[in-house]
Protein backbone atom coordinates (compact mmCIF):
# COMPACT_ATOMS: atom_id res chain seq x y z
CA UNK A 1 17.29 -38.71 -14.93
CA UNK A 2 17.48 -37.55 -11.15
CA UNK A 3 19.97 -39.42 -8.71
CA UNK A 4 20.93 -38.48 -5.41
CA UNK A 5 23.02 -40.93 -2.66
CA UNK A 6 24.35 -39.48 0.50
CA UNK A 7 28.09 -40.42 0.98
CA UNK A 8 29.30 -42.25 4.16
CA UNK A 9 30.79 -39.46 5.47
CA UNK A 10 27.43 -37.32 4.85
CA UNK A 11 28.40 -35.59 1.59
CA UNK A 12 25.22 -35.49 -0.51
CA UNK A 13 25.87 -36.92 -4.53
CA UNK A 14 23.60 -35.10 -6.65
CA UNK A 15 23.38 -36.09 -10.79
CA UNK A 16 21.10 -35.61 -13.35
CA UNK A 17 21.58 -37.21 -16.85
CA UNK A 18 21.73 -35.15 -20.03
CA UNK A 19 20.66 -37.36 -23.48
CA UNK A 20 23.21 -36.23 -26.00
CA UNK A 21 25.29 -33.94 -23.95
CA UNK A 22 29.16 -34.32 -24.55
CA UNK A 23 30.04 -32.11 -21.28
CA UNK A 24 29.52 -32.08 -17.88
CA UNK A 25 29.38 -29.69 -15.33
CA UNK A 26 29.80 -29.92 -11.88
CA UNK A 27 29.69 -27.84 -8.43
CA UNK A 28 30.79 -28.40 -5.13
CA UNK A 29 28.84 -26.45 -3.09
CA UNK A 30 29.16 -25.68 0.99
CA UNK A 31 26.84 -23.88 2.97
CA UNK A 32 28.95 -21.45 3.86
CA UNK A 33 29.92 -17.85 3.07
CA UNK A 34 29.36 -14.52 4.30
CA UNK A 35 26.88 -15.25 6.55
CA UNK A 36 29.25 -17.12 8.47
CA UNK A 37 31.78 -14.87 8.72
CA UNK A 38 32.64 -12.56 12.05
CA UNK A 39 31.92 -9.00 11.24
CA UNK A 40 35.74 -7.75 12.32
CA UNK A 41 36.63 -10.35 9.34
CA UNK A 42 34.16 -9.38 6.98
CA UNK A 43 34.98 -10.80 3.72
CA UNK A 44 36.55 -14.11 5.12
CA UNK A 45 34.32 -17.19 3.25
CA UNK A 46 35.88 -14.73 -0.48
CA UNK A 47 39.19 -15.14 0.48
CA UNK A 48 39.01 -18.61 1.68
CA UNK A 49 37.63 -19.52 -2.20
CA UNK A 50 40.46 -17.34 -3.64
CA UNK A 51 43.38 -19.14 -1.77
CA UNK A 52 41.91 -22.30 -2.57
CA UNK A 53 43.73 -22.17 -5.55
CA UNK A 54 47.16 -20.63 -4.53
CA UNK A 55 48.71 -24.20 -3.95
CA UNK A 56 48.11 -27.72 -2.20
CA UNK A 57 50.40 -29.95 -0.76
CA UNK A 58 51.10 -31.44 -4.25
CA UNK A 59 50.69 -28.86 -6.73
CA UNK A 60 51.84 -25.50 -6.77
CA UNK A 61 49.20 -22.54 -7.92
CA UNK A 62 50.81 -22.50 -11.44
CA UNK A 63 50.27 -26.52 -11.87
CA UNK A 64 46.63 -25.67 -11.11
CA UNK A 65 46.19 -22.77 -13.47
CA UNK A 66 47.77 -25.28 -16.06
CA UNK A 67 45.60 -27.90 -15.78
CA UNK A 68 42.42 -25.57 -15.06
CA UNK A 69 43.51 -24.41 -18.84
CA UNK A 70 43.75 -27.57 -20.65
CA UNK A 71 40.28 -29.29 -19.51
CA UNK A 72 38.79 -27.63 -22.19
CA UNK A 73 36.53 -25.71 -20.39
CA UNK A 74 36.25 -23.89 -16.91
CA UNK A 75 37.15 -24.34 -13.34
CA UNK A 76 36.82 -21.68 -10.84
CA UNK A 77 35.30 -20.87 -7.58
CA UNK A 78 32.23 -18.09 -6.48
CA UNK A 79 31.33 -16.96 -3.21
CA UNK A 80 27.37 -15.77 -2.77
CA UNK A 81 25.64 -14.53 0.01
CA UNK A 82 24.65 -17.93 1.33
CA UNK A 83 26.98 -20.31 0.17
CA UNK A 84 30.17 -20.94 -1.28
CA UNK A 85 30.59 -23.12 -4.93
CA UNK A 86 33.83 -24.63 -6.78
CA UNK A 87 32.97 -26.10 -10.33
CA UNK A 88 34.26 -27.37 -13.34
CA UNK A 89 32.80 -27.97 -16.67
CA UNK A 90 34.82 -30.37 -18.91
CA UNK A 91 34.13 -32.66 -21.41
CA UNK A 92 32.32 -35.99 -20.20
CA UNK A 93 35.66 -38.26 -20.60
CA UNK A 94 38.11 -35.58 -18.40
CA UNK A 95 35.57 -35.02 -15.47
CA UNK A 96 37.90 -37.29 -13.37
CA UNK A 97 40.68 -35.15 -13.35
CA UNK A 98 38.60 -32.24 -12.69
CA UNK A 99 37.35 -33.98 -9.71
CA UNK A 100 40.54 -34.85 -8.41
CA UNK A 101 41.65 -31.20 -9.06
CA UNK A 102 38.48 -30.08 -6.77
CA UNK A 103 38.74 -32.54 -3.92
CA UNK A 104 42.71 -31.58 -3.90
CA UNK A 105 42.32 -28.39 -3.59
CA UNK A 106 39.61 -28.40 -0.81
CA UNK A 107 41.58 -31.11 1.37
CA UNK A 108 45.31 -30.13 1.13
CA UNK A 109 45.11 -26.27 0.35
CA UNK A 110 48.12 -25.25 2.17
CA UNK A 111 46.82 -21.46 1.97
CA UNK A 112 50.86 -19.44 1.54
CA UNK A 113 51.26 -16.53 3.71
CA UNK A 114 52.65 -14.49 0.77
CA UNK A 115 49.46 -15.27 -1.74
CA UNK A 116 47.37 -14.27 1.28
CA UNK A 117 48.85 -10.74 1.36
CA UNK A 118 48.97 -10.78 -2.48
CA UNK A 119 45.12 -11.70 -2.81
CA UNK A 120 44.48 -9.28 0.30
CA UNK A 121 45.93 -6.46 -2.54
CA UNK A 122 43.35 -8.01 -5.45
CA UNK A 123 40.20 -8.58 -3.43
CA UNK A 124 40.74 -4.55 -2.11
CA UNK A 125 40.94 -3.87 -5.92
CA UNK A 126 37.93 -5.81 -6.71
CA UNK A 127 36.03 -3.73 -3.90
CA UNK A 128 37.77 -0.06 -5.33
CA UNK A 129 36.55 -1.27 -9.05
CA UNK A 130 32.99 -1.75 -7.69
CA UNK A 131 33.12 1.48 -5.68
CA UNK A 132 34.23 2.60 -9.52
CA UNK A 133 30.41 1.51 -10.91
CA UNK A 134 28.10 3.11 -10.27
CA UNK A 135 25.23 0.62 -10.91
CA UNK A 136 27.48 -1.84 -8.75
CA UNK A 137 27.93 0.86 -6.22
CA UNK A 138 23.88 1.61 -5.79
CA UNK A 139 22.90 -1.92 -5.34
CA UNK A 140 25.75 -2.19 -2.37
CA UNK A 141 25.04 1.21 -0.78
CA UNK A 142 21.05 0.00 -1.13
CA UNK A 143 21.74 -3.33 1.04
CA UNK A 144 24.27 -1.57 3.60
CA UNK A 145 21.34 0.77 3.97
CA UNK A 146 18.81 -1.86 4.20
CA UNK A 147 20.25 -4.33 6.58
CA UNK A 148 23.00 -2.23 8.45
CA UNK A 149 23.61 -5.17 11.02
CA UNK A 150 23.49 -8.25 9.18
CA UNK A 151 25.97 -10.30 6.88
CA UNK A 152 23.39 -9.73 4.26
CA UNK A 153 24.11 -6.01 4.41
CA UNK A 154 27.87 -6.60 4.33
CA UNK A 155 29.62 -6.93 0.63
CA UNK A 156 30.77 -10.18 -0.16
CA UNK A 157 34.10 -9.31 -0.79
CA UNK A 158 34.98 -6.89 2.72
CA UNK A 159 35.64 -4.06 3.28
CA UNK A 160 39.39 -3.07 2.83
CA UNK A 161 39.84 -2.65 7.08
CA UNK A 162 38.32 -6.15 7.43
CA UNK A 163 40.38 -7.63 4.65
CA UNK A 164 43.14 -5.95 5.64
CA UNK A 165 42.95 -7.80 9.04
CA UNK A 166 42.89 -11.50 8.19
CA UNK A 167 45.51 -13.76 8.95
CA UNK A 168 46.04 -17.36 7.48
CA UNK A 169 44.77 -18.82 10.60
CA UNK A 170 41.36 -16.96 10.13
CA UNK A 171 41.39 -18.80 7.16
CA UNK A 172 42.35 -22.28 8.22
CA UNK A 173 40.11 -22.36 10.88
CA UNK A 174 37.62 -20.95 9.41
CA UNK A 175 37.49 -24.00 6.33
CA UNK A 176 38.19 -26.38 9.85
CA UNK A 177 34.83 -24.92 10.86
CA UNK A 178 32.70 -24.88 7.84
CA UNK A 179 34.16 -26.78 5.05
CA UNK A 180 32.61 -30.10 6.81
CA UNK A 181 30.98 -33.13 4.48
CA UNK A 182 27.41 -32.30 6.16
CA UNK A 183 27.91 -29.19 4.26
CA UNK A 184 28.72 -30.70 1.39
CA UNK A 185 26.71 -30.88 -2.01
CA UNK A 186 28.33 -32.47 -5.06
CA UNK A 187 26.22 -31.62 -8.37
CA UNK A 188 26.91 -32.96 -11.76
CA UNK A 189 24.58 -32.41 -14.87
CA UNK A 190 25.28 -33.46 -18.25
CA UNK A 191 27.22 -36.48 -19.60
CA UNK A 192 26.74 -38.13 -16.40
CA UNK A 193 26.65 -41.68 -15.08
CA UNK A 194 25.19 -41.24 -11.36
CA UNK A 195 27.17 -44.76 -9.78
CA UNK A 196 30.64 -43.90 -11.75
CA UNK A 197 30.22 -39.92 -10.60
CA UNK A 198 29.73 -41.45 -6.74
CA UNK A 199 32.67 -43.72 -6.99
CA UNK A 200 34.98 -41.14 -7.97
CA UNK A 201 33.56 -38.56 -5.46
CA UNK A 202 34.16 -40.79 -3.29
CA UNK A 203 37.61 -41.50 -3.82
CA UNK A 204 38.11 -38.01 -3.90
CA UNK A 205 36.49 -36.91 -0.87
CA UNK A 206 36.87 -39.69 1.51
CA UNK A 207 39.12 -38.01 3.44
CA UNK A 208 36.90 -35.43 4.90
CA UNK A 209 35.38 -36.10 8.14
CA UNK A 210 33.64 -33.84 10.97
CA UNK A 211 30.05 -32.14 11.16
CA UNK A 212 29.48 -28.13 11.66
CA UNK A 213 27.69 -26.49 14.05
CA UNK A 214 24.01 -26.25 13.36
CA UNK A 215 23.32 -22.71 11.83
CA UNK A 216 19.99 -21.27 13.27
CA UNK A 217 18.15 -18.58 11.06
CA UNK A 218 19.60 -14.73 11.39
CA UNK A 219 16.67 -12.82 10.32
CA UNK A 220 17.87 -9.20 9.29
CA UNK A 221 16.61 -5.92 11.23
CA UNK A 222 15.03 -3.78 8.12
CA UNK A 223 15.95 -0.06 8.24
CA UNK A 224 14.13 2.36 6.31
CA UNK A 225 16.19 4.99 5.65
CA UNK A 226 17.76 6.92 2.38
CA UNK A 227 21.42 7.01 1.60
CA UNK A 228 23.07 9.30 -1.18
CA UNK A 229 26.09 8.78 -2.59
CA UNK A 230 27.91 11.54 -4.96
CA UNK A 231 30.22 10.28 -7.91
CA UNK A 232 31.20 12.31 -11.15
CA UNK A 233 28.38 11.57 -13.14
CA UNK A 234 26.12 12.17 -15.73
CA UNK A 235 23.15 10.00 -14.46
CA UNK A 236 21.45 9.37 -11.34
CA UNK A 237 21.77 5.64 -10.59
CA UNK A 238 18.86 4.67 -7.66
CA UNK A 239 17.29 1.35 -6.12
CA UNK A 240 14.47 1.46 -4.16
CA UNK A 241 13.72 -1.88 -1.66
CA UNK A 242 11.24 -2.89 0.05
CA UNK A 243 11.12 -6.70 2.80
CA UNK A 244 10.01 -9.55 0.68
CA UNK A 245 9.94 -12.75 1.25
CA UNK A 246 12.80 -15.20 2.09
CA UNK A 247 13.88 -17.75 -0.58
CA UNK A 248 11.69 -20.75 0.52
CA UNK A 249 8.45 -18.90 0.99
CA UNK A 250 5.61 -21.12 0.47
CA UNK A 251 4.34 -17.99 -1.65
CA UNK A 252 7.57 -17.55 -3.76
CA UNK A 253 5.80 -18.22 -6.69
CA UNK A 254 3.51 -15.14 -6.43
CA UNK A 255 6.10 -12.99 -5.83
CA UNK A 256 8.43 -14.11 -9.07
CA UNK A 257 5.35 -13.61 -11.24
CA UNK A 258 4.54 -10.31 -9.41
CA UNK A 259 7.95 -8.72 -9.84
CA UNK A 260 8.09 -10.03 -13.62
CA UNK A 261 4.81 -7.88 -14.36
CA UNK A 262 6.16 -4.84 -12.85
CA UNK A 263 9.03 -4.53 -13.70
CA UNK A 264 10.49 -8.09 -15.20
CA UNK A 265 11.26 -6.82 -18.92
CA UNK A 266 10.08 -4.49 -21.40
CA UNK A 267 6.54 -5.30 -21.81
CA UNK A 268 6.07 -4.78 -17.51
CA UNK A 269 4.38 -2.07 -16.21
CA UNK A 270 7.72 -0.13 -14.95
CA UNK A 271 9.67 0.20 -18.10
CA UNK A 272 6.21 1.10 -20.07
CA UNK A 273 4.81 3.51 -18.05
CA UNK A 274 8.05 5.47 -16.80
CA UNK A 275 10.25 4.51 -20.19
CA UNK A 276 8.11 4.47 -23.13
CA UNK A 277 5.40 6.62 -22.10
CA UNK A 278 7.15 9.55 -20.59
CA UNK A 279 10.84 9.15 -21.93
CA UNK A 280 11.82 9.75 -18.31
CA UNK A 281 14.49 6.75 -18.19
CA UNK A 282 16.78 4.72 -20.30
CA UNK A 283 16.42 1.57 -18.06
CA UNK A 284 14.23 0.81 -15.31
CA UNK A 285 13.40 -2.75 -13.90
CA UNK A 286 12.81 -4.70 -10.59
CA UNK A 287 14.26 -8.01 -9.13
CA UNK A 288 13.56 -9.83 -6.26
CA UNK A 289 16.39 -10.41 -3.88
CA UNK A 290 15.42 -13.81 -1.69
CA UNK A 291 18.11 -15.10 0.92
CA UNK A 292 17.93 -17.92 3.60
CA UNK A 293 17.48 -15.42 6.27
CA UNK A 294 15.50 -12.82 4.26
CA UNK A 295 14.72 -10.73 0.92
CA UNK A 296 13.63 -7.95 -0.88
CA UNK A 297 12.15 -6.55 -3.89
CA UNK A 298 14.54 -4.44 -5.26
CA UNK A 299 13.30 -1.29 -8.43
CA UNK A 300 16.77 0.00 -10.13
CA UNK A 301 17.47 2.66 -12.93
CA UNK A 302 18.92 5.50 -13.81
CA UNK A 303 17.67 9.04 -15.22
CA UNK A 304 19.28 12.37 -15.48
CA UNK A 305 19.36 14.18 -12.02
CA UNK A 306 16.96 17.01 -12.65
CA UNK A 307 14.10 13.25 -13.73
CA UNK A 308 15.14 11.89 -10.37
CA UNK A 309 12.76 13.30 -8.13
CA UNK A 310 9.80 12.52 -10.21
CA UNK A 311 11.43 9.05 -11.26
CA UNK A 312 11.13 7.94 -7.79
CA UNK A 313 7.81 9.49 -6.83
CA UNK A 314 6.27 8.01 -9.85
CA UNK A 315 8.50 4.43 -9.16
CA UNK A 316 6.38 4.28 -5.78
CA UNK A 317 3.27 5.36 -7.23
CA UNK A 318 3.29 2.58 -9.42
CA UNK A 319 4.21 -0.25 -6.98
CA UNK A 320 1.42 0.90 -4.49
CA UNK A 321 -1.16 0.52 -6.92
CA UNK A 322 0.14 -2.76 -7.83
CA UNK A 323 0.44 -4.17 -4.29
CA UNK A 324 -2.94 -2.11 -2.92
CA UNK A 325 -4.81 -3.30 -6.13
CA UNK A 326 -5.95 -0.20 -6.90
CA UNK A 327 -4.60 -0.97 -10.15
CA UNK A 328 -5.60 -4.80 -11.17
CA UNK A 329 -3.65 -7.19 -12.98
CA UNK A 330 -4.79 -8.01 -16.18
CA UNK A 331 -5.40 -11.92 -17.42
CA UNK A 332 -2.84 -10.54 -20.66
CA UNK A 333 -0.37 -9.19 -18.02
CA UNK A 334 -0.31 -12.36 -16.41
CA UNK A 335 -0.22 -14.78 -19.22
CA UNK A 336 2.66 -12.93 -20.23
CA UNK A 337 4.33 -13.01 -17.30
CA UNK A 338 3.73 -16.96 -17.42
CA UNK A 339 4.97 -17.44 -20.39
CA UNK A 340 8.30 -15.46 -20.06
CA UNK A 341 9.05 -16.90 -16.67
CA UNK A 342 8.30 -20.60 -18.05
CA UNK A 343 10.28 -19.92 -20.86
CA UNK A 344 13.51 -18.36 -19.12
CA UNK A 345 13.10 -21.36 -17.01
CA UNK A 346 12.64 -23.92 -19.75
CA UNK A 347 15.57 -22.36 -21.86
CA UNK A 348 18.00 -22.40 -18.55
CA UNK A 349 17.15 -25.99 -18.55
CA UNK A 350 19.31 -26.45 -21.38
CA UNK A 351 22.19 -25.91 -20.46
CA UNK A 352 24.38 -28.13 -18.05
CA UNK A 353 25.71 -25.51 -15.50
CA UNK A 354 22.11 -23.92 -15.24
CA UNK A 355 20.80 -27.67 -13.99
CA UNK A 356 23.62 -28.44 -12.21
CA UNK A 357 23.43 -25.35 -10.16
CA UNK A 358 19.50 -25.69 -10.06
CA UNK A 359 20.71 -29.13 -8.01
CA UNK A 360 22.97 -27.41 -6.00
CA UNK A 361 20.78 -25.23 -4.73
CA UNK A 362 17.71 -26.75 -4.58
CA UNK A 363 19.01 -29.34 -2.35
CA UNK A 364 20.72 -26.58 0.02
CA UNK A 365 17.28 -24.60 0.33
CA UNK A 366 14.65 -27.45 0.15
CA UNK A 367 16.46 -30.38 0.47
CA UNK A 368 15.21 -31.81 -2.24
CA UNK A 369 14.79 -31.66 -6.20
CA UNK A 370 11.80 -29.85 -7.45
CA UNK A 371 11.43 -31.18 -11.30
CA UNK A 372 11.29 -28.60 -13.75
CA UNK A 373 7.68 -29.50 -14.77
CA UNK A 374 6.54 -29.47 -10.85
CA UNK A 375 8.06 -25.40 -10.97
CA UNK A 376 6.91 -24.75 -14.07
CA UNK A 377 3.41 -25.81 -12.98
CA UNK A 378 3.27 -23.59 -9.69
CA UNK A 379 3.95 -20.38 -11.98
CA UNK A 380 0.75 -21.33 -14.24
CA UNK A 381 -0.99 -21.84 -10.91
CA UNK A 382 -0.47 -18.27 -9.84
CA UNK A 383 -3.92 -16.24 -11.06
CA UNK A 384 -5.00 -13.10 -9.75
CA UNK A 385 -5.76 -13.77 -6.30
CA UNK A 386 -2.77 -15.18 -5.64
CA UNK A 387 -0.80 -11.80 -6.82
CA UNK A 388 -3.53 -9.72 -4.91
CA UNK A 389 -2.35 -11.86 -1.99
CA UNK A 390 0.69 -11.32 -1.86
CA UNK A 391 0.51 -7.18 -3.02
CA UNK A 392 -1.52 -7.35 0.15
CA UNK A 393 1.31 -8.60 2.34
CA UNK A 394 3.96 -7.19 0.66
CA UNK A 395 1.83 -3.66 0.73
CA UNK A 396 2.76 -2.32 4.40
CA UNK A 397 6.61 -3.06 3.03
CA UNK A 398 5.93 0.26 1.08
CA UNK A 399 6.04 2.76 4.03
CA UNK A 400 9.30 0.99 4.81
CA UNK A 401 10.97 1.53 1.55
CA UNK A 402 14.86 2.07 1.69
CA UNK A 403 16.18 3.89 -1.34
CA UNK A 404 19.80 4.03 -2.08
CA UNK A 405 21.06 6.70 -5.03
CA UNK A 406 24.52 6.80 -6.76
CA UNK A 407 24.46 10.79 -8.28
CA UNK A 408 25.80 13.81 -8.83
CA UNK A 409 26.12 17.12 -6.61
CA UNK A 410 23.05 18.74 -7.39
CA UNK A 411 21.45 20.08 -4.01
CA UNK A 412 19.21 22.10 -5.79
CA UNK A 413 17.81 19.37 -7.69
CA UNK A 414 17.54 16.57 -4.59
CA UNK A 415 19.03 15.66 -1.63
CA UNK A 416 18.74 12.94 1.53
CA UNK A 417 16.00 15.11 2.89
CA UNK A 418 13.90 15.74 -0.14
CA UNK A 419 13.74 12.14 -0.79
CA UNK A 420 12.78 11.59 2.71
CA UNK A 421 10.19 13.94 2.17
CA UNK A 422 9.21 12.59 -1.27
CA UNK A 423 9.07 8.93 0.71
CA UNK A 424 6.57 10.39 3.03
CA UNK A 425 3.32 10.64 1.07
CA UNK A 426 3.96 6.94 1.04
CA UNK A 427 4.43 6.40 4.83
């Protein structure tokens, strides 16, 4: 059961009732992260989550490790793209405490100069261990490459210079500025009771008062370009993007049931044609990438560098006669790809942080909830035309196509130019 009640103070109370559950998990979600931050301070929203638990006015950051232990389950924060989330998952009768643990920590974080410069020392090892993975590294390189000039091309955590150069006032100002109850969603799914949950958010969150700045779309600049990376390796790690569609596209639908069939496990057309056919990968699969201000649709792999060159030729070849329709989509190939996005979707439904952040979220995009059965409807809806559709809009995205690749020194096997080259024929 679905209940939502908007706070006096404009912080939206999301719940939905579990029959049978004995947890419950809950978010706090603000609309704010990355996006918000100013590009000299890159990485900002991520360390205003992490010092969010380095110590309030009453507890110390040991007291709060202790009692994020003992619940009996999780607390923690993330930072995305768009948004920032705190959440807890306890069992029904301890959610209180967990709540008053949360709204603590996001009114009276006192945010300690030395736990700044200590977390300034983690989050720059976070960014050297990604720089350390290579699959991590392509898909970072690929967006930098992508959208040079936009938050959305920035990583989430900084870069070490823009870390480097935040002070505690950044932060405090910068949770003044965004942390405000209009940008407030408070989820709960599980063992729930909607009026009981709003009381106690309520007397948790009382206290917070003000309204943001409205926050007008950014739309990124796409670049089409190619960017190689070399690392130590023993496989060629690549992504290839092309623009897509932002998250709340009225044709979103399309486009999830599009990417599954190309490349969305291993019965799509990717990992069949370019794995099991011609042995040419060990892994090859799409996603699509959607964002408030934009998205993409994103083919990653890896091969052995002298399969590269013909990996990505072959990669493109493939996608074009998807999205041109030179190739049509079968009515097997789409009631497969039906019936494994319905049932990833059905099978998330099961579990209480999957719905609670399905509340989250779905109130911060579309402002309202979209039942499972209403989303599980519009993929059954989407039949050939609709995918031809969309292939047909997405289609002049393929002379545009930005291709990142993580590999090693091998100049006589590719390079920046050759896959420029290699890109061409598609231009």
């Amino acid at each position: 059961m679905y209940h939502k009640t908007t706070l006096e103070n404009g912080i939206r109370v999301i719940t939905e009732t579990m029959p049978g559950a004995r947890s419950l998990a809950m978010g706090i979600l603000i609309d704010a992260g990355p996006r918000n931050d100013p590009p000299q301070r890159s990485g900002l929203a991520h360390m205003a989550e992490h010092l969010m638990f380095q110590g309030t006015s009453s507890r110390d950051s040991m007291q709060i490790a202790n009692l994020m232990d003992i619940g009996g389950g999780h607390m923690g924060g993330f930072t995305t793209r768009d948004y920032t989330c705190y959440f807890a998952t306890v069992l029904g009768d301890y959610y209180t405490y967990a709540l008053d643990l949360l709204g603590d920590i996001l009114l009276n974080s006192i945010f300690p100069e030395d736990d700044l410069e200590r977390e300034k020392e983690a989050i720059c090892r976070e960014f050297a261990a990604s720089c350390d993975s290579p699959d991590e590294r392509v898909h970072k390189l690929l967006k930098k490459t992508a959208w040079p000039d936009h938050p959305l091309g920035r990583p989430i955590t900084g870069y070490p210079h823009t870390i480097g150069a935040i002070s505690r006032e950044d932060v405090i100002y910068f949770v003044h500025e965004n942390y405000t109850p209009d940008r407030l969603i408070v989820a709960a799914a599980g063992h729930v009771d909607h009026e009981d949950f709003t009381a106690q958010v309520r007397d948790a969150l009382w206290r917070l008062l003000g309204k943001s700045k409205p926050q007008p779309k950014n739309e990124p600049k796409w670049e089409t370009a190619v960017s190689l990376d070399h690392m130590p390796l023993s496989q060629a790690y690549f992504s290839i993007s092309i623009p897509a569609y932002d998250y709340t596209h009225s044709d979103r639908y399309s486009l999830h049931t599009l990417n599954n069939l190309f490349g969305g496990g291993i019965s799509s057309r990717l990992f069949r044609r370019i794995r099991e056919e011609r042995g040419l990968v060990y892994s090859i699969g799409s996603e699509y990438h959607a964002y408030r201000d934009g998205g993409m649709l994103v083919v990653s792999g890896a091969t052995t560098p002298n399969y590269l060159m013909p990996v990505l030729g072959l990669t493109m070849m493939e996608l074009g006669m998807l999205l041109s329709s030179s190739d049509p989509v079968t009515a097997d190939e789409l009631w497969k790809s039906h019936m494994q996005i319905r049932g990833q979707h059905l099978i998330g439904s099961e579990d209480a942080n999957t719905r609670m952040s399905r509340l989250a979220t779905q109130e911060l995009y579309f402002g309202q909830h979209i039942p499972a059965a209403e989303i599980v409807s519009r993929i059954e809806a989407v039949d050939g035309a609709a995918i031809r559709k969309t292939g047909k809009e997405l289609l002049p995205g393929l002379s545009q196509a930005t291709v990142a690749v993580v590999a090693p020194e091998a100049p006589q096997l590719y390079s920046r130019e050759g896959i420029e080259t290699l890109l061409s024929d598609f231009r």
